[in-house]
Protein backbone atom coordinates (compact mmCIF):
# COMPACT_ATOMS: atom_id res chain seq x y z
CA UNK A 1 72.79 24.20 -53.54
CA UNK A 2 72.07 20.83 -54.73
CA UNK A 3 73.51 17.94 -51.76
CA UNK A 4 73.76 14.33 -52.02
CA UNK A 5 72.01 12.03 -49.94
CA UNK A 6 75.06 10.70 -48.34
CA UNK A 7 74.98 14.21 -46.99
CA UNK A 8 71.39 13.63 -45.20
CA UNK A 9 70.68 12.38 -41.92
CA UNK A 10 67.81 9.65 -41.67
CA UNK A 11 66.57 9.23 -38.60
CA UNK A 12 63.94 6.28 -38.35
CA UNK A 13 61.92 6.03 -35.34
CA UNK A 14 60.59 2.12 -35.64
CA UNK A 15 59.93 0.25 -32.38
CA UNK A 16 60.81 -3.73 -34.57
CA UNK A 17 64.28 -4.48 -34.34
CA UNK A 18 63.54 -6.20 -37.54
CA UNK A 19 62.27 -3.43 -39.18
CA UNK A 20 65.13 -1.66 -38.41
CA UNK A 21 67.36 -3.76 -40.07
CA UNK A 22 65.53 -4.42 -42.95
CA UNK A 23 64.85 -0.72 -43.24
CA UNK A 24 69.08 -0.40 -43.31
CA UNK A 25 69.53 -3.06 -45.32
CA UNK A 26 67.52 -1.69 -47.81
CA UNK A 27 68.78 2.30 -47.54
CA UNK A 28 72.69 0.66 -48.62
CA UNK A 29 70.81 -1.68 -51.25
CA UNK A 30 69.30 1.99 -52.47
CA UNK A 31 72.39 3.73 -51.75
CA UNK A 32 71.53 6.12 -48.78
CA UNK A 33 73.49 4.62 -45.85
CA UNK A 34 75.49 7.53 -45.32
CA UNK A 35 73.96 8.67 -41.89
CA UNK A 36 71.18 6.53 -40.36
CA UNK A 37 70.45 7.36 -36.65
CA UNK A 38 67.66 4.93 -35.28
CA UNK A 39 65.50 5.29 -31.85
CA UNK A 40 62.63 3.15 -30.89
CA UNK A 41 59.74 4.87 -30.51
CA UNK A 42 57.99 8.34 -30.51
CA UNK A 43 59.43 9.19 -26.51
CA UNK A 44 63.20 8.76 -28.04
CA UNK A 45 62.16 10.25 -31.25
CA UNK A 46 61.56 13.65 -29.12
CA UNK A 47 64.44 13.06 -26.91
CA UNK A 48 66.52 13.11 -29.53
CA UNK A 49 64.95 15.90 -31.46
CA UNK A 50 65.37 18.03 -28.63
CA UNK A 51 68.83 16.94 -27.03
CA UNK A 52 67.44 15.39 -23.89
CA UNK A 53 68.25 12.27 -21.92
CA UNK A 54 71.12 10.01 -23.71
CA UNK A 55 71.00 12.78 -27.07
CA UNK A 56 71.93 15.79 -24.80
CA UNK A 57 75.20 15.94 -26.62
CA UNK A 58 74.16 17.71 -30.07
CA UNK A 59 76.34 15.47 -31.11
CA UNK A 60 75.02 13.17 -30.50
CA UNK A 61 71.70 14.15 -32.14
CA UNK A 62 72.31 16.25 -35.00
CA UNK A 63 69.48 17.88 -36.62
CA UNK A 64 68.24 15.19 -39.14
CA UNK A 65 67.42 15.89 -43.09
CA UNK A 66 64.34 13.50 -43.03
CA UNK A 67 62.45 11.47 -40.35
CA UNK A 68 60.89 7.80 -41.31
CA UNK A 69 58.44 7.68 -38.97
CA UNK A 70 56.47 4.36 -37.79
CA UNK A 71 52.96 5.04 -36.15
CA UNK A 72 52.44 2.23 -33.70
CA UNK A 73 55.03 2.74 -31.07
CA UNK A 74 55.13 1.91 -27.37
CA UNK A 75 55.54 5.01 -24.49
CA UNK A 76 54.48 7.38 -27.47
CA UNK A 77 53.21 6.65 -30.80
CA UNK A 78 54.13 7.65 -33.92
CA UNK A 79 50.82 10.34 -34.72
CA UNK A 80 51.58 11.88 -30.74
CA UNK A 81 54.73 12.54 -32.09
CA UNK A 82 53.96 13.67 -35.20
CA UNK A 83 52.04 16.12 -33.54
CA UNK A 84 54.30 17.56 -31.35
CA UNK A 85 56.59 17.68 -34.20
CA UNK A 86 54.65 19.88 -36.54
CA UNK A 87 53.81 21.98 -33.04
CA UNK A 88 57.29 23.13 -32.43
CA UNK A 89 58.63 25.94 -34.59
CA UNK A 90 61.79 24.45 -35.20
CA UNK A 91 60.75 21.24 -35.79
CA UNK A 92 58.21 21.60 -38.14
CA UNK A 93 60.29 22.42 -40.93
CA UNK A 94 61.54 18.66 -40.69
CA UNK A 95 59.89 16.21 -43.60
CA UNK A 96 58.57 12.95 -41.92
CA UNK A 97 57.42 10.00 -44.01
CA UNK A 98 55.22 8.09 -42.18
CA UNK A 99 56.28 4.46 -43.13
CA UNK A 100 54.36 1.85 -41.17
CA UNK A 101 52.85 -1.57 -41.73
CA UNK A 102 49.31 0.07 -41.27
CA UNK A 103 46.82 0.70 -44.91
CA UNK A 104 43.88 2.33 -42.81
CA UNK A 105 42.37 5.00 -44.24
CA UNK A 106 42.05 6.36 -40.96
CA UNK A 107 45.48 6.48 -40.34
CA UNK A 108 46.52 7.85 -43.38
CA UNK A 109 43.97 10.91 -43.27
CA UNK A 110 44.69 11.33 -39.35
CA UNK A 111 48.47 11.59 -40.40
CA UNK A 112 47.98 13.95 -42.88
CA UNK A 113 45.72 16.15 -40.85
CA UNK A 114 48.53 16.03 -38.26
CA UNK A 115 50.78 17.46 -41.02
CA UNK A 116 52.72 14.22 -42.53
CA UNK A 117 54.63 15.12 -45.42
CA UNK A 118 54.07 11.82 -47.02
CA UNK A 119 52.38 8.46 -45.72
CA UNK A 120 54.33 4.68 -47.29
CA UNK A 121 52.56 1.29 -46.03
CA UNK A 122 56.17 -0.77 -45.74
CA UNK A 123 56.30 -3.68 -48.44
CA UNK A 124 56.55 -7.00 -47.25
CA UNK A 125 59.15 -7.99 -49.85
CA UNK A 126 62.52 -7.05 -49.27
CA UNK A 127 63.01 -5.48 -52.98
CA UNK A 128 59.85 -3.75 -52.79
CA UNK A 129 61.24 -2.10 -49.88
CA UNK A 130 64.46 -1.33 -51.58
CA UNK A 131 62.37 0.43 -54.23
CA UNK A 132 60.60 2.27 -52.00
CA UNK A 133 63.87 3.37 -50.14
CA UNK A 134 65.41 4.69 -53.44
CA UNK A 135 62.13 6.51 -54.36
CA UNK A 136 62.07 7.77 -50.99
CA UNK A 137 65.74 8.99 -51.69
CA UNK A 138 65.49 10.17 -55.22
CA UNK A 139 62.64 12.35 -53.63
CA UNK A 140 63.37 14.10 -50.91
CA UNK A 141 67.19 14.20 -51.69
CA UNK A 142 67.24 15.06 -55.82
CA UNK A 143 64.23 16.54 -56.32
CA UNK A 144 62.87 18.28 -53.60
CA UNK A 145 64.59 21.87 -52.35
CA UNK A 146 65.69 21.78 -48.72
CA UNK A 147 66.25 24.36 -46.61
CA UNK A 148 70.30 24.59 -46.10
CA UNK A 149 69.48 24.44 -42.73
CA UNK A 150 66.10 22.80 -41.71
């Protein structure tokens, strides 16, 4: 069964209120605004991957279709998360994109090693971002098979 993204959930876990925005800003400019949940940093990230604290409503924290995932984080970063992620049976089958301001090769191997499905240094232009947004989109919602449920 082939889904729309307006279907999806996005959850981005980015620490920068102005990332934040400019990361939602550019998901409507790409057209995948339909359901963007946001927390701050790898400890809400996990709360709300595992209904705890303020997301122990599943409601309130539904299961999301694809995690944009920023690597330096207060409380818990984005690779300590990462890694509890891909520990966790259920979670696993989640995709996270890391997208982060970071180019390091040793960040981008570590992430992979940790079991990052993909790994996006964010653009510093605001329609380079679009772009990437859309591609990001047209990828994981268009071409790539999802489990009904993940």
């Amino acid at each position: 069964m082939i889904t729309t993204a307006k279907t999806h959930i996005i959850l981005i876990a980015d620490d920068d209120s102005d990332d934040r925005l400019l990361a939602q800003e550019a998901l409507e400019e790409a057209g995948l605004s339909g359901d963007l949940r946001f927390v701050e940093d790898g400890a809400e990230l996990m709360d709300y991957l595992r209904h705890r604290n303020r997301f122990s409503a599943p409601a309130s924290s539904p299961r999301p279709s694809l995690i944009l995932l920023d690597l330096n984080m207060p409380r818990k970063d984005g690779r300590e998360a990462l890694k509890e992620i891909r520990a966790d049976l259920e979670l696993r089958k989640i995709p996270v994109v890391i997208l982060t301001t970071s180019h390091a090769d040793t960040d981008i191997a570590r992430t992979y090693e940790l079991g990052a499905n993909s790994f996006i240094t964010k653009p510093t232009a605001f329609d380079a971002l679009v772009k990437v947004m859309k591609a990001i989109g047209d990828y994981w919602f268009e071409v790539v098979v999802l489990p009904v449920k993940i």
